[in-house]
C-alpha atoms as a PDB file:
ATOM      1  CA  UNK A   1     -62.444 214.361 369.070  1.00  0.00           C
ATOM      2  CA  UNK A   2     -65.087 214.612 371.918  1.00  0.00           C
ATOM      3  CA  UNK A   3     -66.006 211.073 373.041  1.00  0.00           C
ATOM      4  CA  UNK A   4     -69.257 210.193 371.992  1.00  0.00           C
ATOM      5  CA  UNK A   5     -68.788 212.509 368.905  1.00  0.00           C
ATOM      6  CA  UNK A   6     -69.043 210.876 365.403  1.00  0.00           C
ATOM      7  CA  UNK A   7     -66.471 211.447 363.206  1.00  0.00           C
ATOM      8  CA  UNK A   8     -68.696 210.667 359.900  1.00  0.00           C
ATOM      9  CA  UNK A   9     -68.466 213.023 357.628  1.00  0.00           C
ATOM     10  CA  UNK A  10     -71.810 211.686 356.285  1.00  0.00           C
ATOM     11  CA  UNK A  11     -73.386 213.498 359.680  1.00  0.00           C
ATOM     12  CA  UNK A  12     -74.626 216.762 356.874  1.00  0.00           C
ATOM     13  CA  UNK A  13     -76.469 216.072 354.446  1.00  0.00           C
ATOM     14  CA  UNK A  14     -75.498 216.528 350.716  1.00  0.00           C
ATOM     15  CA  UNK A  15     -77.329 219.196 348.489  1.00  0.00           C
ATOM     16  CA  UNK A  16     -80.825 218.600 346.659  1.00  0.00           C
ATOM     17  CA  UNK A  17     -79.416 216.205 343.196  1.00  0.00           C
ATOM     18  CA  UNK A  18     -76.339 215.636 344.818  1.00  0.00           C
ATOM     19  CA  UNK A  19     -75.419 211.299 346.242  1.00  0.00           C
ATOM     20  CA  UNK A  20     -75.431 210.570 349.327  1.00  0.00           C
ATOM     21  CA  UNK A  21     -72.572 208.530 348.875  1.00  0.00           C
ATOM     22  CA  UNK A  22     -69.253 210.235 349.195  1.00  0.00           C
ATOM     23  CA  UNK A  23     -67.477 208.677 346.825  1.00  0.00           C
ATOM     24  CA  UNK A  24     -70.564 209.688 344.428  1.00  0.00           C
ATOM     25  CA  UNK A  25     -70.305 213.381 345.169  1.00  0.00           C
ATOM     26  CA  UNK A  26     -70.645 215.206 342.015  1.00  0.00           C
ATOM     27  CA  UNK A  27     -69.774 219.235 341.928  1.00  0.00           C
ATOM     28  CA  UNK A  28     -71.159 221.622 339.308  1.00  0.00           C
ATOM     29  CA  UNK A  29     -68.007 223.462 339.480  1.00  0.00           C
ATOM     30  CA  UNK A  30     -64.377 223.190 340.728  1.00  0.00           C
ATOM     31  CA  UNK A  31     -64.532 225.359 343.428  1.00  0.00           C
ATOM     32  CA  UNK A  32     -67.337 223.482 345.013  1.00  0.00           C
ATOM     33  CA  UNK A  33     -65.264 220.401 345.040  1.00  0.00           C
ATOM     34  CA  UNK A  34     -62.587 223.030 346.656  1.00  0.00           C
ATOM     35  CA  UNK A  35     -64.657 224.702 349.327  1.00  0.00           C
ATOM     36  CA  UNK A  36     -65.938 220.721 349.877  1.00  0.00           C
ATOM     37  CA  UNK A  37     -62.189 219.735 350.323  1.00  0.00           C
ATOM     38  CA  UNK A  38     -61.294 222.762 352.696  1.00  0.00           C
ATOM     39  CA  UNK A  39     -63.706 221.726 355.050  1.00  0.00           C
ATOM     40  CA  UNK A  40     -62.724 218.437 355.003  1.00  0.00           C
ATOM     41  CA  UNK A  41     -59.014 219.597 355.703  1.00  0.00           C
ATOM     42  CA  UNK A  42     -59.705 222.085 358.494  1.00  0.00           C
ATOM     43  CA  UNK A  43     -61.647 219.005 360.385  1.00  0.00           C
ATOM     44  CA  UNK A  44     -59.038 216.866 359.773  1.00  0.00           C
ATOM     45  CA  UNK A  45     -56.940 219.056 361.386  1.00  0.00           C
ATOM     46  CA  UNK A  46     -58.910 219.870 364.282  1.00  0.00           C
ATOM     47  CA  UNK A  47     -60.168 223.161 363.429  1.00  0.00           C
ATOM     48  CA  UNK A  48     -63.591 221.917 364.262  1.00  0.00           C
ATOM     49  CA  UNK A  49     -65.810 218.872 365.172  1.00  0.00           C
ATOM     50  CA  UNK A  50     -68.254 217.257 362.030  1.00  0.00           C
ATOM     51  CA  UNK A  51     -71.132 218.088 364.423  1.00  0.00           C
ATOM     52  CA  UNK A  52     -69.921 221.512 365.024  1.00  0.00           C
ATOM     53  CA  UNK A  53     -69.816 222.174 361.297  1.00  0.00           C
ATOM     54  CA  UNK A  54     -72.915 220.254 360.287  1.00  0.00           C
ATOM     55  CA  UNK A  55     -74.314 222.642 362.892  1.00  0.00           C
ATOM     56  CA  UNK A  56     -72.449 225.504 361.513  1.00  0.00           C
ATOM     57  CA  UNK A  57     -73.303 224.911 357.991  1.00  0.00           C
ATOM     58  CA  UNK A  58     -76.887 224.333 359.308  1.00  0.00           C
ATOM     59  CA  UNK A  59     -77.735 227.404 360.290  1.00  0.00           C
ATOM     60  CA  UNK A  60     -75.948 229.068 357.886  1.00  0.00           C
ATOM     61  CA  UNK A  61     -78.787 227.624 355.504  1.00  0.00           C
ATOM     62  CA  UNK A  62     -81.219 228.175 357.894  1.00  0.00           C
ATOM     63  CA  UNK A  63     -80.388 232.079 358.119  1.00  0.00           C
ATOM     64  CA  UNK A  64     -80.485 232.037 354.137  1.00  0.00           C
ATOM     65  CA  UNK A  65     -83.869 230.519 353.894  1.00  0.00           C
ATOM     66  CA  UNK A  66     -85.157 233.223 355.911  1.00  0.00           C
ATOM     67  CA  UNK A  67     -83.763 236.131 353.863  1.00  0.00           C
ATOM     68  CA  UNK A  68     -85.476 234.397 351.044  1.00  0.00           C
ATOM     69  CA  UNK A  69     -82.722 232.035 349.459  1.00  0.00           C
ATOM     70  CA  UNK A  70     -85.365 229.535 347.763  1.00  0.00           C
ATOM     71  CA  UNK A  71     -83.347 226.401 348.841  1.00  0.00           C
ATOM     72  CA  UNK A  72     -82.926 224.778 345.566  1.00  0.00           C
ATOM     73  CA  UNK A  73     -79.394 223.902 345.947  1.00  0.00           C
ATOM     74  CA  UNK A  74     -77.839 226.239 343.508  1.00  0.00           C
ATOM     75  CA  UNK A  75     -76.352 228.256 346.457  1.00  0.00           C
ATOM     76  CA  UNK A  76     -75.561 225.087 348.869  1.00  0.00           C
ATOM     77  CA  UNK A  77     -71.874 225.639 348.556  1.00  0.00           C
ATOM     78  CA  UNK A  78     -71.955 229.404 349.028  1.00  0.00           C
ATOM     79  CA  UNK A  79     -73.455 228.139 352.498  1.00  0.00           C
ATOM     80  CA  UNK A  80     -70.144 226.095 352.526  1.00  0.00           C
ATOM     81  CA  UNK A  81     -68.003 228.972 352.142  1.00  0.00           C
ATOM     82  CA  UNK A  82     -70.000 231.204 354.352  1.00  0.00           C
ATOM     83  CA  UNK A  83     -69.976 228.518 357.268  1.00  0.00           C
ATOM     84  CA  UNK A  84     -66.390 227.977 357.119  1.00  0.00           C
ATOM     85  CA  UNK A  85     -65.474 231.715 357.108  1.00  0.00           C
ATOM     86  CA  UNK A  86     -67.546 231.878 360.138  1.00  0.00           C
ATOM     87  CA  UNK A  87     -65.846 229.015 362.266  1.00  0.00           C
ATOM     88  CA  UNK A  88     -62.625 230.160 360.927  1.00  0.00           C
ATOM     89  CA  UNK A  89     -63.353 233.611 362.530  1.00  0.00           C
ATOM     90  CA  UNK A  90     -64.980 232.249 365.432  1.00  0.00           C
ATOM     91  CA  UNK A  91     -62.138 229.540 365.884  1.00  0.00           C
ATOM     92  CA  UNK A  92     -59.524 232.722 365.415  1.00  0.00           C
ATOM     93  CA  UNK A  93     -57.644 231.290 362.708  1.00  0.00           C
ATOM     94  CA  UNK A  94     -58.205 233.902 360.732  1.00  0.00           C
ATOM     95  CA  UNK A  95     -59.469 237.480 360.864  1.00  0.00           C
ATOM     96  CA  UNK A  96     -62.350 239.079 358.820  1.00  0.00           C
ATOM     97  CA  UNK A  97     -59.845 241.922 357.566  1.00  0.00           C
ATOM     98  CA  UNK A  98     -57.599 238.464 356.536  1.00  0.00           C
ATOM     99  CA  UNK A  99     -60.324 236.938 354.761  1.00  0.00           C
ATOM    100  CA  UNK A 100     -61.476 240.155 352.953  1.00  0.00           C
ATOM    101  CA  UNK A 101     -57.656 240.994 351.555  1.00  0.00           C
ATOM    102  CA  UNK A 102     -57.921 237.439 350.513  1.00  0.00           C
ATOM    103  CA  UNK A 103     -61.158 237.911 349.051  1.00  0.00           C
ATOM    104  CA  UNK A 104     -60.303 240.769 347.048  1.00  0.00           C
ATOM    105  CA  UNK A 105     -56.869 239.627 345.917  1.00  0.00           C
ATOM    106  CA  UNK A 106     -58.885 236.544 344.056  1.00  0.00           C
ATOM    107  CA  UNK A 107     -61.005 239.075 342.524  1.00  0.00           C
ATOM    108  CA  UNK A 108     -58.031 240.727 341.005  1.00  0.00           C
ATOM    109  CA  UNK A 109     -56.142 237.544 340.089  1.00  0.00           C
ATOM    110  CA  UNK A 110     -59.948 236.531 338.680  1.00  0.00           C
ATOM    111  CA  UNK A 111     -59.958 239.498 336.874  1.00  0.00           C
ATOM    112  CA  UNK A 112     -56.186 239.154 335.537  1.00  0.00           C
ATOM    113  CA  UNK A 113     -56.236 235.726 334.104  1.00  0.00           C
ATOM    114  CA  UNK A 114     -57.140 234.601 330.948  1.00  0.00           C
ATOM    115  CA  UNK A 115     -60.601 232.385 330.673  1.00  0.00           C
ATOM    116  CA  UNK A 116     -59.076 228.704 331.166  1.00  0.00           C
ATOM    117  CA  UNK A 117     -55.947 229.326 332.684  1.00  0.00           C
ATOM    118  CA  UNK A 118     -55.431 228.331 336.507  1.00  0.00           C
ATOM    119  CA  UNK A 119     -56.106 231.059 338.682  1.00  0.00           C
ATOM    120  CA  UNK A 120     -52.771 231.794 341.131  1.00  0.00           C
ATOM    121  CA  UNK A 121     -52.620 234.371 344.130  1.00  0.00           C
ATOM    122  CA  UNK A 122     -49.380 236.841 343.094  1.00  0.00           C
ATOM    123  CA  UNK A 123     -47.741 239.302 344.834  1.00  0.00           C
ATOM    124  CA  UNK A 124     -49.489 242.259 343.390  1.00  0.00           C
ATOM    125  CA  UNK A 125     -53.259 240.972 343.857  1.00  0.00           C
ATOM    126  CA  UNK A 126     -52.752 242.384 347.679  1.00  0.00           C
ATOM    127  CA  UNK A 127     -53.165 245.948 346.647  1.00  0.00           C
END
């Protein structure tokens, strides 16, 4: 961490309805809890500063706003996902070609598993 830098994770702001409180975060569906959690992770493990993402994720809203997302905070953790793939790109952990095969090969395992059953990456989702 950059001296003078603030670790606390409390530096973005939660979503419209959501606590401010982190152990009151409430998710309207699993993978928001997930793509919260990733986040989390890939500052913990130095991936990125909580300033650099709170700026990240930032602007990332800021850019939806002005294509017309009405800011209601049904779409906050799409902004979540979309921010990380972006430092995760710019940081070169990944490629945009890796997180597209990924991409699609949740799509197929999405499409493959029954409603209710955990969703698992296989083998032949990477066609």
């Amino acid at each position: 961490m950059v001296e003078g830098e603030s670790d606390d994770l409390t530096a973005a702001s939660p979503p419209p309805g959501l606590a401010s409180n982190l152990d009151e975060v409430v998710f309207r569906e699993p993978w928001e809890a997930q793509a919260f959690a990733i986040a989390v992770s890939l500052h913990e493990r130095g991936l990125f500063s909580w300033p650099e993402w709170a700026a990240t994720l930032a602007a990332q809203i800021q850019t939806a706003q002005e294509q017309g997302d009405p800011d209601t905070g049904e779409t906050y953790y799409r902004h979540w996902l979309d921010a990380l793939e972006r430092l995760v790109v710019e940081k070169q952990a990944a490629d945009t070609t890796t997180l597209e095969r990924y991409r699609r090969a949740w799509q197929h395992a999405t499409d493959r598993t029954p409603h209710g059953t955990p969703i698992e990456l296989a083998p032949q989702d990477f066609v």
